[in-house]
C-alpha atoms as a PDB file:
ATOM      1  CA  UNK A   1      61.455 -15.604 193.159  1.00  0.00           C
ATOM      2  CA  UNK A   2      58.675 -14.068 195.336  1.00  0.00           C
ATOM      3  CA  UNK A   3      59.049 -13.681 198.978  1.00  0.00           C
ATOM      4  CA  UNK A   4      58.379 -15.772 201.643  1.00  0.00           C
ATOM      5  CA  UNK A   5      54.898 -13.478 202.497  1.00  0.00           C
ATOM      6  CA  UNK A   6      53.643 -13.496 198.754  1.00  0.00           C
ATOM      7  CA  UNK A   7      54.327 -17.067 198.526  1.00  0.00           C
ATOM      8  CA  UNK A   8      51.688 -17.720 201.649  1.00  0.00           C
ATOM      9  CA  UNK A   9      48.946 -15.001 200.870  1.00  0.00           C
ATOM     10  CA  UNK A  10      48.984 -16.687 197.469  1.00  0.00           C
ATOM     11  CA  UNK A  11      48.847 -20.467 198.440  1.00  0.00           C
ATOM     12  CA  UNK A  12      45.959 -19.124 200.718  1.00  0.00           C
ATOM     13  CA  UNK A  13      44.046 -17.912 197.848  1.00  0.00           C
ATOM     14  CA  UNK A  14      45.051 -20.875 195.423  1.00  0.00           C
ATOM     15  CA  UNK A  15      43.721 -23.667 198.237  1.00  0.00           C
ATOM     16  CA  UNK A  16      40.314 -21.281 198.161  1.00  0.00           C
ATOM     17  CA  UNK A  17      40.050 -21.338 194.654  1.00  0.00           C
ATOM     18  CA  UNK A  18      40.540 -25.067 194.248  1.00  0.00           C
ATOM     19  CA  UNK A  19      38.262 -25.245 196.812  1.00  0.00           C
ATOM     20  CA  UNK A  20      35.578 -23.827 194.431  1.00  0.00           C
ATOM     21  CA  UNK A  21      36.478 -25.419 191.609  1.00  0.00           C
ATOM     22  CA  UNK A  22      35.845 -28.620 193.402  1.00  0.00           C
ATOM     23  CA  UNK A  23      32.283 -27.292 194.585  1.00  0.00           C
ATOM     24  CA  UNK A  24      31.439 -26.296 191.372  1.00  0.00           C
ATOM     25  CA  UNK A  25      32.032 -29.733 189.883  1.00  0.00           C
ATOM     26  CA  UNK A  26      29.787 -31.243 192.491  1.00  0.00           C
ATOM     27  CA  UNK A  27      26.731 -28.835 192.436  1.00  0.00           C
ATOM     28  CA  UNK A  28      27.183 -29.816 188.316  1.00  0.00           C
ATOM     29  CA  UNK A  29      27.266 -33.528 188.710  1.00  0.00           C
ATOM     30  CA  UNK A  30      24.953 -34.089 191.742  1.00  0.00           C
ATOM     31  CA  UNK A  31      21.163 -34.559 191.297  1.00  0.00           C
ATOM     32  CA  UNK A  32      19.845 -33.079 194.057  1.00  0.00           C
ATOM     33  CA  UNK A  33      19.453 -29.216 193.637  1.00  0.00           C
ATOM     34  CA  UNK A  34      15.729 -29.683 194.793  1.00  0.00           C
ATOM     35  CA  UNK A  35      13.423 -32.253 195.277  1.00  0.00           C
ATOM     36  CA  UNK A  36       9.481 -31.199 194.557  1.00  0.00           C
ATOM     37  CA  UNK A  37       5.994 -32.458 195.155  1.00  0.00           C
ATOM     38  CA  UNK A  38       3.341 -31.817 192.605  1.00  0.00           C
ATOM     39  CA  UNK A  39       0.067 -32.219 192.871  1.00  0.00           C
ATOM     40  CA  UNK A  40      -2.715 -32.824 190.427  1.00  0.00           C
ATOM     41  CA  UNK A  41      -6.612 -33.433 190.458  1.00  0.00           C
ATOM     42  CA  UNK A  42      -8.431 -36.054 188.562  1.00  0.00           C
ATOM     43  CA  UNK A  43     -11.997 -37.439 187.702  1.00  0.00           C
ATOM     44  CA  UNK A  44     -11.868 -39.771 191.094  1.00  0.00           C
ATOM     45  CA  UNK A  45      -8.611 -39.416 192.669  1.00  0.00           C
ATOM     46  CA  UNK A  46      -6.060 -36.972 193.391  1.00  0.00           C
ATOM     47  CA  UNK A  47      -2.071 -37.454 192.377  1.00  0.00           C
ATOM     48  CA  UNK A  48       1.286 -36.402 193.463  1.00  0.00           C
ATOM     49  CA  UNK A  49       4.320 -36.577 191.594  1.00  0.00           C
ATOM     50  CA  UNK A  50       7.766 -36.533 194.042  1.00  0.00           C
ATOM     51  CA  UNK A  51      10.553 -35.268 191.900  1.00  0.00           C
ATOM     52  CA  UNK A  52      14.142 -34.587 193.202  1.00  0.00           C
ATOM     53  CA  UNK A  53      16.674 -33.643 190.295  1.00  0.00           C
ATOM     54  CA  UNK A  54      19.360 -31.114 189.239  1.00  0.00           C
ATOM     55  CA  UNK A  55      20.588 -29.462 185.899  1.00  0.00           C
ATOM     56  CA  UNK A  56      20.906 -32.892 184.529  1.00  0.00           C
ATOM     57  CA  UNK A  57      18.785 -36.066 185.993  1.00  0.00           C
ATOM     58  CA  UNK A  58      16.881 -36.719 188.733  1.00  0.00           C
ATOM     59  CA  UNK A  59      14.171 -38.951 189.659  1.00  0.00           C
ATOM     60  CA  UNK A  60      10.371 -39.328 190.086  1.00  0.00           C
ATOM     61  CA  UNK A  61       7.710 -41.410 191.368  1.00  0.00           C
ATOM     62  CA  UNK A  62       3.976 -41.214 191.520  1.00  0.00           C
ATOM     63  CA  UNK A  63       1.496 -41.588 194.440  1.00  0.00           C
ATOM     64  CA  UNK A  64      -2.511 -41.956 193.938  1.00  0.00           C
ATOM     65  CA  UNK A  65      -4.572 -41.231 197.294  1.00  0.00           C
ATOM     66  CA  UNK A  66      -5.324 -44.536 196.894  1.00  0.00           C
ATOM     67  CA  UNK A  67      -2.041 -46.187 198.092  1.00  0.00           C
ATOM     68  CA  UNK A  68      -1.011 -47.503 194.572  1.00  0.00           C
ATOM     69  CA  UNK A  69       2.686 -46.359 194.190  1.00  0.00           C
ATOM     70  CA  UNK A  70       4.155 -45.943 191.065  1.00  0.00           C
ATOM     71  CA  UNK A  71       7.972 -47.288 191.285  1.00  0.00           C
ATOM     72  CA  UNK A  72      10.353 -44.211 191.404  1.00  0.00           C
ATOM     73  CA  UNK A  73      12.331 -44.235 188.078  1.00  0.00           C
ATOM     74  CA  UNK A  74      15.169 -41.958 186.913  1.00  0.00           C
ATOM     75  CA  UNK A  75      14.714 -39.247 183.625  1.00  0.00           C
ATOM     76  CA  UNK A  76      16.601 -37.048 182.081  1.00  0.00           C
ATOM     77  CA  UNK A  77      15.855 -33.424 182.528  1.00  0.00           C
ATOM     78  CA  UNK A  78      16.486 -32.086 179.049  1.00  0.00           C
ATOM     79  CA  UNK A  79      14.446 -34.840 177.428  1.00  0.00           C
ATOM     80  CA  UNK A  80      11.378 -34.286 179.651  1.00  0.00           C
ATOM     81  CA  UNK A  81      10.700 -30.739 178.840  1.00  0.00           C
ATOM     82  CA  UNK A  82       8.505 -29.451 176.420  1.00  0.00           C
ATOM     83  CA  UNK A  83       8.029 -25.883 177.472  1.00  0.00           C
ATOM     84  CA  UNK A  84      10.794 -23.743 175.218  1.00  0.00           C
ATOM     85  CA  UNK A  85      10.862 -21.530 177.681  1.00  0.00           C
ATOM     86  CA  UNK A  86      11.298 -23.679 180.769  1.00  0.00           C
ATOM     87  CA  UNK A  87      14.282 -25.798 178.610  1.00  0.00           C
ATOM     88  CA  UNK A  88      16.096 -22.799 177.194  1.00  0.00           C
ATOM     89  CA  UNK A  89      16.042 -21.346 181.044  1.00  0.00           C
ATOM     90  CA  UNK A  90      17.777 -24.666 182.088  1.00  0.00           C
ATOM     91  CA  UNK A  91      20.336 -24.952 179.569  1.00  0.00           C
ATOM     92  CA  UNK A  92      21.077 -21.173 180.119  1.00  0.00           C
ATOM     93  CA  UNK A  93      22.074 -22.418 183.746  1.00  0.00           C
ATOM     94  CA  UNK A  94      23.832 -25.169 182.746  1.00  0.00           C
ATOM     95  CA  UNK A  95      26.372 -22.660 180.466  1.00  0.00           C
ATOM     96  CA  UNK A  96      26.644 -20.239 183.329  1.00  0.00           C
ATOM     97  CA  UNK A  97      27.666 -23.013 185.854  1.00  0.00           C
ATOM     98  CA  UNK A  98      30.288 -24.226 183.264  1.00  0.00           C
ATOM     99  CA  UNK A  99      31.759 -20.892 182.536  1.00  0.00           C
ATOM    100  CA  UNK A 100      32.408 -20.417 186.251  1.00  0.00           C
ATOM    101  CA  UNK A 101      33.939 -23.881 186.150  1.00  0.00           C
ATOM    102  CA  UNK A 102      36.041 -22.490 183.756  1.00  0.00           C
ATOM    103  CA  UNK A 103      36.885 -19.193 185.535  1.00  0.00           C
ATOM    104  CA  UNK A 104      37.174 -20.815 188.508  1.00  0.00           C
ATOM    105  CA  UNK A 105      40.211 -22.721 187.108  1.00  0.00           C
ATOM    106  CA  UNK A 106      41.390 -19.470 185.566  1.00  0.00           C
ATOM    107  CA  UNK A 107      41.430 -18.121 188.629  1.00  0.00           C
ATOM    108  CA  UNK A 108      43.229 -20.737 190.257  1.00  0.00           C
ATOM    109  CA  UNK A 109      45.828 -20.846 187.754  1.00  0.00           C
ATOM    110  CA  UNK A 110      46.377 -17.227 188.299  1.00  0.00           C
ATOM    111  CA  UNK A 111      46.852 -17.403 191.803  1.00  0.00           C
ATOM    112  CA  UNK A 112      49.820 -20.549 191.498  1.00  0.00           C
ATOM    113  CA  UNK A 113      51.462 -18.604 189.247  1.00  0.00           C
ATOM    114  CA  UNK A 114      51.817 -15.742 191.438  1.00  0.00           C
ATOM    115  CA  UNK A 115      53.075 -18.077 194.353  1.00  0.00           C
ATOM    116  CA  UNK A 116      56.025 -19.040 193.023  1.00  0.00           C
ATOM    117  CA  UNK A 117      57.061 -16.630 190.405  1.00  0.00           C
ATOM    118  CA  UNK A 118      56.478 -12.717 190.050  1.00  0.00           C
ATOM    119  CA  UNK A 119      54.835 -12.235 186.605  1.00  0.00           C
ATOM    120  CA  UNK A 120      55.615  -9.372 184.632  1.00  0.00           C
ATOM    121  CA  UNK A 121      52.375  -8.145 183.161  1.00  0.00           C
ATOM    122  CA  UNK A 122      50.123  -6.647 185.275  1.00  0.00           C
ATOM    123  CA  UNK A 123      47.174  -8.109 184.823  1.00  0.00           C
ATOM    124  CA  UNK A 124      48.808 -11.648 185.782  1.00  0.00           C
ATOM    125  CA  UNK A 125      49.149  -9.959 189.381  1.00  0.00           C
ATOM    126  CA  UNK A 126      46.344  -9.316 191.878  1.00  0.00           C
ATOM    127  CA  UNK A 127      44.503  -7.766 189.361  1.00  0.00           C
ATOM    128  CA  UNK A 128      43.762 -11.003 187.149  1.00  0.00           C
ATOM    129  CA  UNK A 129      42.538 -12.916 190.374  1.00  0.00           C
ATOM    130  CA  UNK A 130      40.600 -10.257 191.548  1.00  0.00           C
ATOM    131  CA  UNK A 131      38.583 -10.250 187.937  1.00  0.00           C
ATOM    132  CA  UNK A 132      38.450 -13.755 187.715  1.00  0.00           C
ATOM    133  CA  UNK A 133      37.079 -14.224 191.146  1.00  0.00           C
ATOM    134  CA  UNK A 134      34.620 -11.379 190.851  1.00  0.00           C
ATOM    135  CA  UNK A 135      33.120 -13.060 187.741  1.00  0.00           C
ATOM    136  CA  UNK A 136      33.107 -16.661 189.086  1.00  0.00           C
ATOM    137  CA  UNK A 137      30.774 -15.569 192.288  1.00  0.00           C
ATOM    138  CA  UNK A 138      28.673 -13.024 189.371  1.00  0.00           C
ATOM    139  CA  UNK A 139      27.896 -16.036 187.522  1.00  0.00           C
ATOM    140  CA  UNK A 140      27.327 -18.237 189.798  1.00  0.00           C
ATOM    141  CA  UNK A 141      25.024 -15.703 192.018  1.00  0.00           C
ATOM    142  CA  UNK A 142      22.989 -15.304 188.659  1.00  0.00           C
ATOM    143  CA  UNK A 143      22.298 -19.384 188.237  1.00  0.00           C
ATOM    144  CA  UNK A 144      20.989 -19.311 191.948  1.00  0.00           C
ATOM    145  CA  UNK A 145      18.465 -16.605 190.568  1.00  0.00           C
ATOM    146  CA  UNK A 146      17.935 -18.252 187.625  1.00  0.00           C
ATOM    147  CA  UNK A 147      16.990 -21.519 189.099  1.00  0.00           C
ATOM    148  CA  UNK A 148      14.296 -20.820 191.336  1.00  0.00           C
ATOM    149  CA  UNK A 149      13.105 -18.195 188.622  1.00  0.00           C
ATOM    150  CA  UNK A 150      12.818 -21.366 186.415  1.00  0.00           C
ATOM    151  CA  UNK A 151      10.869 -23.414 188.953  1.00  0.00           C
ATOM    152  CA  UNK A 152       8.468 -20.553 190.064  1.00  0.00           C
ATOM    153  CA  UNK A 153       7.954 -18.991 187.088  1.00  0.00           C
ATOM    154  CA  UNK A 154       8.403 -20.933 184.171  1.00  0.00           C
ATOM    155  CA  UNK A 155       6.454 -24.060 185.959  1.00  0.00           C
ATOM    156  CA  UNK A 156       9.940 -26.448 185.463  1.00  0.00           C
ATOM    157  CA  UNK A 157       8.902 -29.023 188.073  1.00  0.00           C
ATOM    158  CA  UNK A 158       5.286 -29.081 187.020  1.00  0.00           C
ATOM    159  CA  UNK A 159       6.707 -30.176 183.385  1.00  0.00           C
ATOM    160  CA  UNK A 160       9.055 -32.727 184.459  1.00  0.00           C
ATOM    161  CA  UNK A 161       6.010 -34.350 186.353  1.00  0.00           C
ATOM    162  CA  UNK A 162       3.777 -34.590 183.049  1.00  0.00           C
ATOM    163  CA  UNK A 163       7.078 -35.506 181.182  1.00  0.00           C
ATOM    164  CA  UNK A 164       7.555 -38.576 183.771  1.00  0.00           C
ATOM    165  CA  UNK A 165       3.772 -39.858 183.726  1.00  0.00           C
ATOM    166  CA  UNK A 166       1.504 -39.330 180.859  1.00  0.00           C
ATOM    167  CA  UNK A 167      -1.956 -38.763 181.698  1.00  0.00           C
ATOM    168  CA  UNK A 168      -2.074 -36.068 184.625  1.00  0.00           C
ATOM    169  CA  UNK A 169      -4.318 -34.075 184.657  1.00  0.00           C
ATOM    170  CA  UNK A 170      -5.381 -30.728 186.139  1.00  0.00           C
ATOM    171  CA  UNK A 171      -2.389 -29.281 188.132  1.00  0.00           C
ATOM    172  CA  UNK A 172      -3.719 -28.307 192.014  1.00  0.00           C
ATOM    173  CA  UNK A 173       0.346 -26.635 194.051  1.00  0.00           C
ATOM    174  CA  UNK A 174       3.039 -27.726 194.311  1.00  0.00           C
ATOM    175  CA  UNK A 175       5.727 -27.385 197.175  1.00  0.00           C
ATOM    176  CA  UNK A 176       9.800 -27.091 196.351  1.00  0.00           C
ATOM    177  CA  UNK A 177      12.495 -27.491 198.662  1.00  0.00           C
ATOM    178  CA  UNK A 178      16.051 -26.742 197.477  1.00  0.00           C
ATOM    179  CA  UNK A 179      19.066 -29.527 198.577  1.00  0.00           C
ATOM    180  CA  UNK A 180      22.193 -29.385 199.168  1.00  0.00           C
ATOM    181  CA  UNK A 181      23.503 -29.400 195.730  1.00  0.00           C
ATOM    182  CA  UNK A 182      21.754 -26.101 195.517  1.00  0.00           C
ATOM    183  CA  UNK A 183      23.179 -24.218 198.111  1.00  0.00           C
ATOM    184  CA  UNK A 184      26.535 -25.413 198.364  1.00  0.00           C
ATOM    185  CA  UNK A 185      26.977 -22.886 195.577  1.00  0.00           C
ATOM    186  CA  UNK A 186      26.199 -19.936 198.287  1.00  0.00           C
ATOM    187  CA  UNK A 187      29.940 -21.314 199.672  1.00  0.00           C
ATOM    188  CA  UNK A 188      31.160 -20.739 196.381  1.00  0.00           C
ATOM    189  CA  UNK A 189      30.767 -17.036 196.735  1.00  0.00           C
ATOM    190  CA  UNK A 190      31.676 -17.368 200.086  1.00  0.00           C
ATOM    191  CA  UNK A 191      35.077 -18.521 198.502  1.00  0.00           C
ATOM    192  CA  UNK A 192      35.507 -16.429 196.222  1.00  0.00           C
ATOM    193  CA  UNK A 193      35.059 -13.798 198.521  1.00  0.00           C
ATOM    194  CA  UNK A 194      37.677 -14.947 200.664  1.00  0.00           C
ATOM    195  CA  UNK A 195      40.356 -15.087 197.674  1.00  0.00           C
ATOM    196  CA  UNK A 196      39.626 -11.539 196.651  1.00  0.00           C
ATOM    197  CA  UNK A 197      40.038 -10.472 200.565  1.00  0.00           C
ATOM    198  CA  UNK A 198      43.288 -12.472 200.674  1.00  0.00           C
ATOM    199  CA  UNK A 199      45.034 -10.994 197.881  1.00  0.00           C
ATOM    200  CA  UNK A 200      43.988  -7.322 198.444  1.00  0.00           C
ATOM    201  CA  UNK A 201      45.462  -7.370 202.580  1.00  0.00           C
ATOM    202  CA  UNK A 202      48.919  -8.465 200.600  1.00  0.00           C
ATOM    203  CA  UNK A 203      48.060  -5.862 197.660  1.00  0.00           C
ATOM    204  CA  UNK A 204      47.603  -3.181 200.135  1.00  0.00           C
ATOM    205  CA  UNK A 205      50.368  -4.011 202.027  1.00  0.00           C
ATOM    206  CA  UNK A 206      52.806  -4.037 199.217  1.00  0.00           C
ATOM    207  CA  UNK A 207      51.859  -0.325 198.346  1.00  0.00           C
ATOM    208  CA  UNK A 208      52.017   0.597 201.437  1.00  0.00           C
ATOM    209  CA  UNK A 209      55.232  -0.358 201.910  1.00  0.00           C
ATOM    210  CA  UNK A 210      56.397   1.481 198.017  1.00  0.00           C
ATOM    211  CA  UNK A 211      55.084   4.127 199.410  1.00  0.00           C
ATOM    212  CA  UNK A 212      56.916   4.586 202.326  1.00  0.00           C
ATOM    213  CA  UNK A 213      60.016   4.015 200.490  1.00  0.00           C
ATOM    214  CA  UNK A 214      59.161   6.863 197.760  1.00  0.00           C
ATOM    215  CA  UNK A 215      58.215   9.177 200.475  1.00  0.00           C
ATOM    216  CA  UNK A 216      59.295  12.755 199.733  1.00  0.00           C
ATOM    217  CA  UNK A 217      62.639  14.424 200.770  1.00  0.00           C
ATOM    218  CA  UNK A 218      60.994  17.042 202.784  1.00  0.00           C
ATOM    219  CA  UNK A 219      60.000  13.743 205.190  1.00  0.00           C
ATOM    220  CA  UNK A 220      63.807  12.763 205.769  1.00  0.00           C
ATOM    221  CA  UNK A 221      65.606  14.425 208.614  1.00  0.00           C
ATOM    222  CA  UNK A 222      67.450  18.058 208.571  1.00  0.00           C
ATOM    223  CA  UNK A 223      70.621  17.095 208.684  1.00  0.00           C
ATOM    224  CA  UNK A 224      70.602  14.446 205.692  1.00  0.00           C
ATOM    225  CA  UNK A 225      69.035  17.251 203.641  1.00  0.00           C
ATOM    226  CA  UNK A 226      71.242  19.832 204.833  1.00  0.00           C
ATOM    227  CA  UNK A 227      74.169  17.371 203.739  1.00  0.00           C
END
């Protein structure tokens, strides 16, 4: 059984890892990783498309300088994209989020384990959760990137506006603003973070304390050696 110290450090670091795991199915399942204003020119009036989505849905309405208001309705983002580039990008995300998902559950597995038992192989130990961890907050640092890359660069809100209303026409800006489902991943990290910190103070410690027990003879006193 593992003592009553490796039994808390390790709790610690499974309640963090849950913790993410339970992020990471939110920022996956909520639609709101930014919401976007396009707007476009035409012949005799200008347009601007309001779009707030994530990696799956979202929604999107349309608003003519006029007043006429087009009611908002809901698409999916997959479906609306005809730029290769722009789609491939997205579903790129979309395997990155899932794979931290997964590691994120690895991880958390890892880190039960080693609060109530003492596995033998080594990479079971602190080890395992510190590679799990590490690779969770790497992938999930890279869909942040990703993401806004997508937007900026690869015009992803701009698409989903001609994929909602046929018809637009000459694209003028268009202004983003990333929610909540988009930066609750930064806590993710944050997490992650946290479990690797936990589990090296008890790592450390541990050696530490083999290591004062192997000391060398020459540290123990006279009279023992003399004996």
């Amino acid at each position: 059984m593992p003592s009553r110290k490796k039994t808390g450090m390790f709790s610690a670091a499974f309640l963090t890892c849950v913790c993410s795991f339970v992020i990471i199915c939110v920022a996956l399942a909520t639609p709101h990783w930014v919401s976007s204003k396009v707007h476009f020119s035409g012949t005799n009036s200008s347009v601007m498309v309001s779009l707030t989505y994530g990696l799956f849905s979202g929604t999107c309405e349309q608003l003519v300088d006029v007043g006429l208001v087009v009611p908002e309705k809901t698409f999916q983002v997959a479906a609306n994209l005809s730029n290769t580039k722009a789609k491939s990008t997205i579903t790129a995300i979309i395997v990155i989020v899932v794979l931290s998902l997964l590691v994120s559950l690895l991880s958390s597995g890892f880190t039960c384990t080693n609060a109530v038992s003492n596995p033998y192989q080594t990479f079971l130990g602190p080890i395992g959760v510190y590679t799990w961890n590490s690779l969770c907050g790497i992938f999930i640092l890279i869909a942040m990137i990703l993401f806004p890359v997508n937007i900026e660069g690869n015009g992803l809100s701009t698409e989903l506006a001609h994929g909602c209303f046929s018809g637009l026409q000459k694209h003028v800006k268009s202004e983003h603003a990333y929610g909540y489902s988009y930066w609750i991943m930064l806590l993710i990290i944050f997490l992650n973070i946290a479990s690797i910190i936990i589990i090296y103070f008890y790592d450390h410690a541990r050696y530490s304390k083999k290591k004062e027990q192997e000391r060398p003879i020459e540290n123990a006193p006279k009279d023992v050696i003399l004996f």
